[in-house]
PDB file of N, CA and C in Angstrom:
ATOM      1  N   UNK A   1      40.548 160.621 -28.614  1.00  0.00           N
ATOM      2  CA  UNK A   1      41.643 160.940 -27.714  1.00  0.00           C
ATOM      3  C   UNK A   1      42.113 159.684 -26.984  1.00  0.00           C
ATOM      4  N   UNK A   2      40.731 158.917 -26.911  1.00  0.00           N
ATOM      5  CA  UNK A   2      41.790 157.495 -26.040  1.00  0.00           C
ATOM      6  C   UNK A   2      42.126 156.831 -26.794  1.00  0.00           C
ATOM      7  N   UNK A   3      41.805 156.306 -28.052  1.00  0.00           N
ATOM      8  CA  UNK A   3      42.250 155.564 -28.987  1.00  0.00           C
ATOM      9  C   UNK A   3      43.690 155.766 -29.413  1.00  0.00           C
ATOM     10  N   UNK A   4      43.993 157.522 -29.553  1.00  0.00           N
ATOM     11  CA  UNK A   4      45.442 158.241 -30.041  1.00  0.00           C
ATOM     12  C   UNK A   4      45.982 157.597 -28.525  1.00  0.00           C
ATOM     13  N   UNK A   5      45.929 157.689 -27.095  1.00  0.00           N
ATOM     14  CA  UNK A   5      46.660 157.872 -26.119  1.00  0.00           C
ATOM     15  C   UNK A   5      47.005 155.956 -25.911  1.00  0.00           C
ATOM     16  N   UNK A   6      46.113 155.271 -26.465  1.00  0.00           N
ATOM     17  CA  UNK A   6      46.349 153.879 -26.281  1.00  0.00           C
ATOM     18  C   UNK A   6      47.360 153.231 -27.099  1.00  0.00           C
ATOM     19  N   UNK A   7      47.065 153.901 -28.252  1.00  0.00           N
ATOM     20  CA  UNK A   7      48.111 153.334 -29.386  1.00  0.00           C
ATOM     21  C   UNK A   7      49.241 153.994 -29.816  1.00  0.00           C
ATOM     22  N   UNK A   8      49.373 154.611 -28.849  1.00  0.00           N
ATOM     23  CA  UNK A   8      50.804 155.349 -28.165  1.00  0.00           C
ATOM     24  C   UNK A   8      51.553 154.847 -27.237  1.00  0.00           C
ATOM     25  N   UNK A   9      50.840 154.111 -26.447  1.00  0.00           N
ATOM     26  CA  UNK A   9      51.023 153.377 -25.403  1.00  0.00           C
ATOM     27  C   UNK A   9      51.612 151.597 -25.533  1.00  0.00           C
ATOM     28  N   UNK A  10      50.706 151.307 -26.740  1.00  0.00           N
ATOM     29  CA  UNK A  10      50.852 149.788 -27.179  1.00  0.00           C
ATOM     30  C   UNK A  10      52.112 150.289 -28.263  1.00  0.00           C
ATOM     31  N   UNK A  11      52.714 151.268 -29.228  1.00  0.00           N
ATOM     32  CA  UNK A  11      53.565 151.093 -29.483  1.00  0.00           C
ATOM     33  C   UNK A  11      54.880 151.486 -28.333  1.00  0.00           C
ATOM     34  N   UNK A  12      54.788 152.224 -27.131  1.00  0.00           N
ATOM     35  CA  UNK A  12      56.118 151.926 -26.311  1.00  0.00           C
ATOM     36  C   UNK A  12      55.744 151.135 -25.610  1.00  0.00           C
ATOM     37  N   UNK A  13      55.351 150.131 -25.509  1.00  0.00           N
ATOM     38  CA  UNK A  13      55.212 148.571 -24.836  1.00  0.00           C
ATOM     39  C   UNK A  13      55.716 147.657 -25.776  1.00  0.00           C
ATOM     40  N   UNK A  14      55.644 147.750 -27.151  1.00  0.00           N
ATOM     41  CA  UNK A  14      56.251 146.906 -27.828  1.00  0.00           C
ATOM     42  C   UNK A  14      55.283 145.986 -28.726  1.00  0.00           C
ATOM     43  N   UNK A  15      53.886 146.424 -28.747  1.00  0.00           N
ATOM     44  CA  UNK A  15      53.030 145.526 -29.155  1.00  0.00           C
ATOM     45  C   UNK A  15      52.717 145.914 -30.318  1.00  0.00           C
ATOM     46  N   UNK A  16      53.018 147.214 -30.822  1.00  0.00           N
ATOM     47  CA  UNK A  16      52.908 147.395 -32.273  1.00  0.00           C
ATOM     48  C   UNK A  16      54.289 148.015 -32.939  1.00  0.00           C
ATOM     49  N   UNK A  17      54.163 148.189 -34.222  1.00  0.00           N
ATOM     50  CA  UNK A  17      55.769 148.763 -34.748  1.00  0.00           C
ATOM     51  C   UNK A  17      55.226 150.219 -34.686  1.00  0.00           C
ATOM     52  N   UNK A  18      56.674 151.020 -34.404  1.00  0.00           N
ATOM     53  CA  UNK A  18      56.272 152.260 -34.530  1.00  0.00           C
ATOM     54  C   UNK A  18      56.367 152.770 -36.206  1.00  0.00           C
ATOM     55  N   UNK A  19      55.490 153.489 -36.282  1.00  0.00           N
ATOM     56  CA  UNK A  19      54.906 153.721 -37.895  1.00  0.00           C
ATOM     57  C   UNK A  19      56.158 154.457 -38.408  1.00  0.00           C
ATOM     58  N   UNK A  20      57.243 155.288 -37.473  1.00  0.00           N
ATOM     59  CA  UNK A  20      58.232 155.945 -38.393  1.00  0.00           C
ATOM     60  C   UNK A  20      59.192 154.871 -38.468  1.00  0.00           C
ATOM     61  N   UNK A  21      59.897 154.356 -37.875  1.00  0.00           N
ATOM     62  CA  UNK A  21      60.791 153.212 -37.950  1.00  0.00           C
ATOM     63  C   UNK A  21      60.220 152.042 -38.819  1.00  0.00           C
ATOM     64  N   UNK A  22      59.151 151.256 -38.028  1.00  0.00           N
ATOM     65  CA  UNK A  22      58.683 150.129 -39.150  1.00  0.00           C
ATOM     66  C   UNK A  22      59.602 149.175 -37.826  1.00  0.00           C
ATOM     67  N   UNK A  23      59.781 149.332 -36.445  1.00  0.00           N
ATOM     68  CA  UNK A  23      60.718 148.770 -35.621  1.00  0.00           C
ATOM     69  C   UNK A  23      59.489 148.663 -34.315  1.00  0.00           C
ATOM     70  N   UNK A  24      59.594 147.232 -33.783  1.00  0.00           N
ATOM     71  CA  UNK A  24      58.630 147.537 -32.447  1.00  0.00           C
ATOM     72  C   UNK A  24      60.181 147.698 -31.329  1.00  0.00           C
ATOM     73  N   UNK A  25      59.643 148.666 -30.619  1.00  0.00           N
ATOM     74  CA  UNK A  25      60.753 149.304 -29.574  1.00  0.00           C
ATOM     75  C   UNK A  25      59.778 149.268 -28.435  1.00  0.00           C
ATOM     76  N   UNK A  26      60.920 149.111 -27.103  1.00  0.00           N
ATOM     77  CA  UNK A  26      59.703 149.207 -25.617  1.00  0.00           C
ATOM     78  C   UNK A  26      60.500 150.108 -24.789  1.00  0.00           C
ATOM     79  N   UNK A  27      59.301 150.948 -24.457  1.00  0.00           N
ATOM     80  CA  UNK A  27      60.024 152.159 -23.870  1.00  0.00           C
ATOM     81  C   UNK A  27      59.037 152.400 -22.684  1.00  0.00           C
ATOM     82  N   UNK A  28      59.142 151.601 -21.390  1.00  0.00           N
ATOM     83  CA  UNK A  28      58.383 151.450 -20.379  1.00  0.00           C
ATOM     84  C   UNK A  28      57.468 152.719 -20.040  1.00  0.00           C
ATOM     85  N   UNK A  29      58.925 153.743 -19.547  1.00  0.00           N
ATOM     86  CA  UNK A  29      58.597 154.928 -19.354  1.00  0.00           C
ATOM     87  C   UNK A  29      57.303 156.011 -20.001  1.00  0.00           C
ATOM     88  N   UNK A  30      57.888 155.828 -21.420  1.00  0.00           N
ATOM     89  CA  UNK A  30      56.574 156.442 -22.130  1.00  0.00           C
ATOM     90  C   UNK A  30      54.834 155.204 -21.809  1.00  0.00           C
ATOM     91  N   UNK A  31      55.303 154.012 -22.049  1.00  0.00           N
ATOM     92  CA  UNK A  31      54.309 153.595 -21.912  1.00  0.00           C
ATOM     93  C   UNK A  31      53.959 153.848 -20.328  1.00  0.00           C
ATOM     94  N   UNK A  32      54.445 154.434 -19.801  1.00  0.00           N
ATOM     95  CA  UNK A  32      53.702 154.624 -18.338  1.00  0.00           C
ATOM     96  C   UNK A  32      53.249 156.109 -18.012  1.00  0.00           C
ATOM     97  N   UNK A  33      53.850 156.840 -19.035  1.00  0.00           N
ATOM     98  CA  UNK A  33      53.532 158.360 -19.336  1.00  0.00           C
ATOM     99  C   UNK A  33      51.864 158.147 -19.760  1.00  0.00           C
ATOM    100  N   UNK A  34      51.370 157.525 -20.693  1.00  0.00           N
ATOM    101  CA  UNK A  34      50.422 157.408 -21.382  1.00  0.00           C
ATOM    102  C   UNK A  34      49.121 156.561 -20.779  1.00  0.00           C
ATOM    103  N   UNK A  35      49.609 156.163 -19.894  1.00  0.00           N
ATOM    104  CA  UNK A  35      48.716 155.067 -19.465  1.00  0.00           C
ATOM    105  C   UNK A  35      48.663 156.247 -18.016  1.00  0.00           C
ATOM    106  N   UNK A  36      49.230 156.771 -16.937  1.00  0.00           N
ATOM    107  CA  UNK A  36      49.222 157.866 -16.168  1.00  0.00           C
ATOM    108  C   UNK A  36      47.963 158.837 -17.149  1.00  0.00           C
ATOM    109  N   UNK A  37      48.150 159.241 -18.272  1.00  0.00           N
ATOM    110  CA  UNK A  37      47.467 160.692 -18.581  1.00  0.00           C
ATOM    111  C   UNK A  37      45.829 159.921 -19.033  1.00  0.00           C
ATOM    112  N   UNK A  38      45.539 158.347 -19.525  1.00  0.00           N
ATOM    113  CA  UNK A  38      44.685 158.246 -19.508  1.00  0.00           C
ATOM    114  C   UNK A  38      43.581 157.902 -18.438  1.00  0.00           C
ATOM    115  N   UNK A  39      44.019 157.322 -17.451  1.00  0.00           N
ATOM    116  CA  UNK A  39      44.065 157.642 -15.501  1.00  0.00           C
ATOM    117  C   UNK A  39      43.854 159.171 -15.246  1.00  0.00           C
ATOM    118  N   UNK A  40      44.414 160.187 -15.417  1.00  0.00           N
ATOM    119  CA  UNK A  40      44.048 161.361 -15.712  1.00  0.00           C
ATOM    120  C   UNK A  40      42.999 161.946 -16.090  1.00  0.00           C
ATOM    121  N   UNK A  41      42.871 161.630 -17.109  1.00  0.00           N
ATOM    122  CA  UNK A  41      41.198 161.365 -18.242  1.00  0.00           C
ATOM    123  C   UNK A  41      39.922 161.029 -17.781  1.00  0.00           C
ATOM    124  N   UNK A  42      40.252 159.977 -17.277  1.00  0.00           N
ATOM    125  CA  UNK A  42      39.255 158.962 -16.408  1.00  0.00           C
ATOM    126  C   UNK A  42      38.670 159.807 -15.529  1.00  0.00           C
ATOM    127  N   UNK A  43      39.700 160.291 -14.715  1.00  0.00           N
ATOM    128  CA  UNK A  43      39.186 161.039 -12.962  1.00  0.00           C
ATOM    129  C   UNK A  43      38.543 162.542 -13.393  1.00  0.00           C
ATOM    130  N   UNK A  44      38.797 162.811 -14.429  1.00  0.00           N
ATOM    131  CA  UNK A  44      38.561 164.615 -14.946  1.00  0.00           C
ATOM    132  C   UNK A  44      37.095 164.114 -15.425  1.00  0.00           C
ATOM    133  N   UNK A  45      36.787 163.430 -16.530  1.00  0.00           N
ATOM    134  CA  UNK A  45      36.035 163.193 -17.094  1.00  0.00           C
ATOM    135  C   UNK A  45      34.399 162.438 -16.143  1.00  0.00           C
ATOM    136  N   UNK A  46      34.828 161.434 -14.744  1.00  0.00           N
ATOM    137  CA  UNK A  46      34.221 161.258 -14.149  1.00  0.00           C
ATOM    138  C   UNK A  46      32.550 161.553 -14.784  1.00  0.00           C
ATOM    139  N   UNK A  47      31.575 160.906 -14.763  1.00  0.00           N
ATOM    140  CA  UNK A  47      30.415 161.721 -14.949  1.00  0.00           C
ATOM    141  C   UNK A  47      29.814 162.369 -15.831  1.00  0.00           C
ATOM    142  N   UNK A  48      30.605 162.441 -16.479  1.00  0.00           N
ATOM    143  CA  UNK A  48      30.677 163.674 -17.694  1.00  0.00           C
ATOM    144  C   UNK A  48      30.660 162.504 -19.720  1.00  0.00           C
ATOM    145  N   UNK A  49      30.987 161.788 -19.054  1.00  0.00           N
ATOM    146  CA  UNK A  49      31.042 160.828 -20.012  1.00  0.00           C
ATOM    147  C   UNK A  49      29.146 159.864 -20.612  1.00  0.00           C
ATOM    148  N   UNK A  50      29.272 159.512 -21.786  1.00  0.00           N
ATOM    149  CA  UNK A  50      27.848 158.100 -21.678  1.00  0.00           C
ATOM    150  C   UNK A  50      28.289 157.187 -21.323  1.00  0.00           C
ATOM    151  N   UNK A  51      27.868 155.804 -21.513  1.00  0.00           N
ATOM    152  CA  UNK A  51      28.283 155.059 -20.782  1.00  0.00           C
ATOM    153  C   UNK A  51      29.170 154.214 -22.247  1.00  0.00           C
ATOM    154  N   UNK A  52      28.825 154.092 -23.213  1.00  0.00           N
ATOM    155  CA  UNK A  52      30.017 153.600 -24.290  1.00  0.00           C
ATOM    156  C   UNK A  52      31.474 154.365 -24.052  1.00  0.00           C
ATOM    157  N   UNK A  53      31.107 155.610 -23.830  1.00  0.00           N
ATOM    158  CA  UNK A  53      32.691 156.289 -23.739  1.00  0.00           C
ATOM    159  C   UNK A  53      33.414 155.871 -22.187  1.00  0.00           C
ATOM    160  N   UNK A  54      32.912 155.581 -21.468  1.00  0.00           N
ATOM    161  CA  UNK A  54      33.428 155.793 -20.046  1.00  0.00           C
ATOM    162  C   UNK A  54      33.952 154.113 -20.411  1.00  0.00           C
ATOM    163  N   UNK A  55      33.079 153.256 -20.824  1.00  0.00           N
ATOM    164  CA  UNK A  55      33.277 151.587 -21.142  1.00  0.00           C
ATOM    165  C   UNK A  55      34.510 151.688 -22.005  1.00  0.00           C
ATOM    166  N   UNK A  56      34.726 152.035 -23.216  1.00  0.00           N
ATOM    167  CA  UNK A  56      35.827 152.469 -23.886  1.00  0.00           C
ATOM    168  C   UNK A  56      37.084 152.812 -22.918  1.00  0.00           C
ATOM    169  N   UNK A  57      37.002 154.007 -22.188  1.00  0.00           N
ATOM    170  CA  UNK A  57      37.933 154.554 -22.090  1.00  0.00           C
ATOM    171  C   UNK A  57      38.552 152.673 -20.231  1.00  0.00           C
ATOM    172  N   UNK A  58      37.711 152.716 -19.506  1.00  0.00           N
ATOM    173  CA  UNK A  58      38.367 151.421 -18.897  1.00  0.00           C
ATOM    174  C   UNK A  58      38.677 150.142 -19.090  1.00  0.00           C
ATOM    175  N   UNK A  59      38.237 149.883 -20.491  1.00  0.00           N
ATOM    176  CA  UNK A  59      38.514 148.531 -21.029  1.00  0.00           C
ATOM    177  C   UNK A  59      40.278 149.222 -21.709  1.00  0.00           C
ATOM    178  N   UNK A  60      40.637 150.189 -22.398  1.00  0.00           N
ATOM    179  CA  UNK A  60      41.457 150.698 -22.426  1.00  0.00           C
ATOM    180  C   UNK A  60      42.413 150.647 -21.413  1.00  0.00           C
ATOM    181  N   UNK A  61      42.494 151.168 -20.374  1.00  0.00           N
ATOM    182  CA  UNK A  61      43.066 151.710 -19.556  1.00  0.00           C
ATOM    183  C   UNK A  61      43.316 149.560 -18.582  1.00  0.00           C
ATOM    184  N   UNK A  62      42.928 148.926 -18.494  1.00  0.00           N
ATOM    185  CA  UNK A  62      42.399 147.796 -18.180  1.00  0.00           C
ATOM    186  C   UNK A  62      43.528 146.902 -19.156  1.00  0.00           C
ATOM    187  N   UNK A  63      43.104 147.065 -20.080  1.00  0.00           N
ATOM    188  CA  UNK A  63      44.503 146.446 -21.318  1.00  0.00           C
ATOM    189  C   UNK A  63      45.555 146.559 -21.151  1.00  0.00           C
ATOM    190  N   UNK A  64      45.524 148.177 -21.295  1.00  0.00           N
ATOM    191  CA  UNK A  64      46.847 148.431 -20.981  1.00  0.00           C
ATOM    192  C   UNK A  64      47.856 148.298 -19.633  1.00  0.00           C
ATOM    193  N   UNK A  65      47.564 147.873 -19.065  1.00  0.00           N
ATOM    194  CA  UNK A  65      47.635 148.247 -17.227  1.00  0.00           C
ATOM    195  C   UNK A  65      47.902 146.341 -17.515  1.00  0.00           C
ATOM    196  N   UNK A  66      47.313 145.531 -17.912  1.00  0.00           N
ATOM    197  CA  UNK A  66      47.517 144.218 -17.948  1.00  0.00           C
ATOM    198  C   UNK A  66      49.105 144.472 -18.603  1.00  0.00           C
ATOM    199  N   UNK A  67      48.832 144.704 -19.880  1.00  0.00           N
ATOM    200  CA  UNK A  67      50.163 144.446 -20.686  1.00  0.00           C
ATOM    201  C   UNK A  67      51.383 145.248 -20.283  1.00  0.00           C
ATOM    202  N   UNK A  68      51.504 146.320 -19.482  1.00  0.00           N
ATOM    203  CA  UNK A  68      52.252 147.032 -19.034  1.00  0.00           C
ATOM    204  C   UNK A  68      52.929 145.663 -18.160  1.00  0.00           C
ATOM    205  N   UNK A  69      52.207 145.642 -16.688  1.00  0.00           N
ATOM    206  CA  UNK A  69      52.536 144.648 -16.156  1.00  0.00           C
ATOM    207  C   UNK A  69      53.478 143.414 -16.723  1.00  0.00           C
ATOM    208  N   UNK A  70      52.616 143.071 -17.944  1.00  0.00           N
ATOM    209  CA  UNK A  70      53.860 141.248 -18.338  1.00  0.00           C
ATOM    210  C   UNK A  70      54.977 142.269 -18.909  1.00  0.00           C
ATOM    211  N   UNK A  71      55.046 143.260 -19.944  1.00  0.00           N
ATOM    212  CA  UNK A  71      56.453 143.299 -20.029  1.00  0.00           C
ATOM    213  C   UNK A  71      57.008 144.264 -18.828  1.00  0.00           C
ATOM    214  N   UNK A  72      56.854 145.017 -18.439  1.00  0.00           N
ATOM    215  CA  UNK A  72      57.612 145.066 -16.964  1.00  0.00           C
ATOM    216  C   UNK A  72      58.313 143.500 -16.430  1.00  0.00           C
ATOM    217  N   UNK A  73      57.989 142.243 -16.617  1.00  0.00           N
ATOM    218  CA  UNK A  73      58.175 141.255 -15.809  1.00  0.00           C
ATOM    219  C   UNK A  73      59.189 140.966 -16.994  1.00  0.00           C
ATOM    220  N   UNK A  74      59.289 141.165 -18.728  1.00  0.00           N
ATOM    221  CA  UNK A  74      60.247 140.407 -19.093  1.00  0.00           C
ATOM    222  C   UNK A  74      61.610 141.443 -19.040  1.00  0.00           C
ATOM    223  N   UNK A  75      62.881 140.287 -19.507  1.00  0.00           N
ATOM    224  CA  UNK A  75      63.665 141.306 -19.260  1.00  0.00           C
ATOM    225  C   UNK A  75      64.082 142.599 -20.457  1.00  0.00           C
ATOM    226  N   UNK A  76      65.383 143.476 -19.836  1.00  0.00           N
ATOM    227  CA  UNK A  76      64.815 144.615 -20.742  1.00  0.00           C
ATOM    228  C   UNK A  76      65.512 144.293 -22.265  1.00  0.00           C
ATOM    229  N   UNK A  77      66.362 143.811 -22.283  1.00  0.00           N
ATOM    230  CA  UNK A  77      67.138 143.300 -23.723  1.00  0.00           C
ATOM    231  C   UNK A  77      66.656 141.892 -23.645  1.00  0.00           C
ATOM    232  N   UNK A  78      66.756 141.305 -25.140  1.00  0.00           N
ATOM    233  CA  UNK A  78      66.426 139.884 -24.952  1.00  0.00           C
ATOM    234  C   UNK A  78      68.199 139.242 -25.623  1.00  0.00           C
ATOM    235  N   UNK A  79      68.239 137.921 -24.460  1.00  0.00           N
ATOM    236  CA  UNK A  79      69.860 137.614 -24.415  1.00  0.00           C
ATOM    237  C   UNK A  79      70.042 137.792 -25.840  1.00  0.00           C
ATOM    238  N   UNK A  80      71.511 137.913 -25.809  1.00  0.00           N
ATOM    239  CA  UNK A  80      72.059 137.773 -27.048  1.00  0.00           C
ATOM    240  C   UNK A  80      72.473 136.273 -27.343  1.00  0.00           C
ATOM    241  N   UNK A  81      72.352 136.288 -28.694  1.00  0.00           N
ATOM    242  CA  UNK A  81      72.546 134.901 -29.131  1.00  0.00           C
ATOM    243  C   UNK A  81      74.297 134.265 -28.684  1.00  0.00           C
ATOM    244  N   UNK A  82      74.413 133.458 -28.851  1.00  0.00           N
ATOM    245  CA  UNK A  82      76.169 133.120 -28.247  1.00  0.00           C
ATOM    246  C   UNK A  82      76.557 133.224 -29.868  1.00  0.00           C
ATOM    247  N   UNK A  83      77.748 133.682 -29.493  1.00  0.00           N
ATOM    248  CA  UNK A  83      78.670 133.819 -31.201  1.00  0.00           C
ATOM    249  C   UNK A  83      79.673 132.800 -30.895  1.00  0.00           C
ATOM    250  N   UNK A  84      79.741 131.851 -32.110  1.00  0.00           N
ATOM    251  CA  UNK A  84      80.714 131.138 -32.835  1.00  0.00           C
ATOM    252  C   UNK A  84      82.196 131.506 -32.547  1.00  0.00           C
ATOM    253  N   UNK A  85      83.033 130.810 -32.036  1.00  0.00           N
ATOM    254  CA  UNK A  85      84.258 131.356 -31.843  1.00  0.00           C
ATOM    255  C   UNK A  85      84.954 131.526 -33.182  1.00  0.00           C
ATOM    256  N   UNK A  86      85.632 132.346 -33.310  1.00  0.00           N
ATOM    257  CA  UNK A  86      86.603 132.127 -34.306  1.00  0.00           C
ATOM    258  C   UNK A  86      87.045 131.497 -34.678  1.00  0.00           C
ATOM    259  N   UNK A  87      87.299 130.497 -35.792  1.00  0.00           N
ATOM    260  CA  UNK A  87      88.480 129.623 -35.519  1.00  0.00           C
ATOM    261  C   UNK A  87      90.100 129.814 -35.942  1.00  0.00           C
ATOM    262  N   UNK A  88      90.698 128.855 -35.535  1.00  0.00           N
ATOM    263  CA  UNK A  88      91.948 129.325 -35.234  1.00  0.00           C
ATOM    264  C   UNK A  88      92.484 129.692 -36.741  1.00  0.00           C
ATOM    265  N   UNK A  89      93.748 130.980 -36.663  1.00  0.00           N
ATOM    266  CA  UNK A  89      94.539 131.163 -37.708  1.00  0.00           C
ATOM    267  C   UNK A  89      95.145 130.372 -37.969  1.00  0.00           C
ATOM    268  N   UNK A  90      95.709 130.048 -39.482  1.00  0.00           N
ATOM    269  CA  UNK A  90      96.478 128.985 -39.585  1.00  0.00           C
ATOM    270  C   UNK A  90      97.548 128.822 -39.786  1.00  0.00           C
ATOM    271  N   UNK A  91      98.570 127.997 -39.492  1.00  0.00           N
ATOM    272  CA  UNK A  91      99.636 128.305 -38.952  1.00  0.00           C
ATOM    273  C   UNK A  91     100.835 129.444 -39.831  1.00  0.00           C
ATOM    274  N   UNK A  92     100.592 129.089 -40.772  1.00  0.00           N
ATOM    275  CA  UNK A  92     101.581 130.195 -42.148  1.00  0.00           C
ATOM    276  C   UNK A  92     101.097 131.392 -41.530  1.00  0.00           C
ATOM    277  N   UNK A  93     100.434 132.066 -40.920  1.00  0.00           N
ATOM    278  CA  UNK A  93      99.965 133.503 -40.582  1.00  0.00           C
ATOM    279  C   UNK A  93     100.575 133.414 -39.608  1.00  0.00           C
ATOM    280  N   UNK A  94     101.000 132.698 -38.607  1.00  0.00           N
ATOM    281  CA  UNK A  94     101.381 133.129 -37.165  1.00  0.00           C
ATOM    282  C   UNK A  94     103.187 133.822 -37.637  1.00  0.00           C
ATOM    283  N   UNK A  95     103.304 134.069 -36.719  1.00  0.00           N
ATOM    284  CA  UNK A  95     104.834 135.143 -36.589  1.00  0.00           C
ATOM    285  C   UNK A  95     105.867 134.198 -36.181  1.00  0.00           C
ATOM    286  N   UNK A  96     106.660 133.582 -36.824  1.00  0.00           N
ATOM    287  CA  UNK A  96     108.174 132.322 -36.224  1.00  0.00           C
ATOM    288  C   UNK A  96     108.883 133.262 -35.579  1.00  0.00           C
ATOM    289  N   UNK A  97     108.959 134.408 -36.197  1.00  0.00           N
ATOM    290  CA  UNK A  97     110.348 135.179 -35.727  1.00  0.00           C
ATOM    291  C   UNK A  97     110.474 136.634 -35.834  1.00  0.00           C
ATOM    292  N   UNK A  98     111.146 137.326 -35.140  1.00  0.00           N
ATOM    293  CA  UNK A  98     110.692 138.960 -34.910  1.00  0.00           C
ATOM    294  C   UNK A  98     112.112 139.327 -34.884  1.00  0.00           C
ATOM    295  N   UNK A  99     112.468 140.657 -36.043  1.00  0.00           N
ATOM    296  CA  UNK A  99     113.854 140.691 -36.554  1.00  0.00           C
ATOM    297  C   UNK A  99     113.745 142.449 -35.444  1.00  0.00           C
ATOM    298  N   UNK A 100     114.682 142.238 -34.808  1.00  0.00           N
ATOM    299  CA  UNK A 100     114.741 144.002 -34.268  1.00  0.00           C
ATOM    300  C   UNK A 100     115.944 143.949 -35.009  1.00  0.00           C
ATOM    301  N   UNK A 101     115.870 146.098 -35.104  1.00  0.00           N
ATOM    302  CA  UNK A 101     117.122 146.786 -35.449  1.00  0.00           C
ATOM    303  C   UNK A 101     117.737 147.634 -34.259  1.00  0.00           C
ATOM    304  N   UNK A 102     119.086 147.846 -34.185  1.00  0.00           N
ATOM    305  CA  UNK A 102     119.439 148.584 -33.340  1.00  0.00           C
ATOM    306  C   UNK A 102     120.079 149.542 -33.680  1.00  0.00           C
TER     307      UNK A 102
END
């Protein structure tokens, strides 16, 4: 369950491709949905855990909570590249003269 809720998490952060697209996408929100329900996990589970699973589940939760953080800090599109101006039409295309009818 934390393994499914982590790598749910690392693909809407952007750190893996999502398996239906084949596209890495960052979708803060979900990654903060997921990282919330394994925080969730944590506090329910309290006690109830050995100590590999409880180690698992905060080195998890610890990762993710790091990497959340840096992309939160980058921005949300990355600039767009500058485009090439056009260059100019040449002159046989431009319009000399404009015939109206009346």
């Amino acid at each position: 369950l934390v393994s499914l809720f982590q790598t749910q998490a690392m693909i809407a952060l952007g750190k893996l491709a999502n398996p239906m697209t084949q596209k890495t996408e960052r979708n803060l929100d979900a990654a903060r949905l997921m990282i919330d329900t394994l925080e969730m996990l944590e506090k329910k589970t309290t006690g109830n855990l050995n100590a590999d699973e409880s180690r698992m589940l905060k080195v998890a939760l610890t990762d993710l909570r790091i990497m959340y953080v840096e992309e939160s800090k980058k921005p949300d599109t990355p600039p767009a590249p500058p485009t090439p101006s056009a260059p100019p039409p040449p002159e046989e295309s431009k319009v000399k003269f404009h015939k109206t009818y009346e």
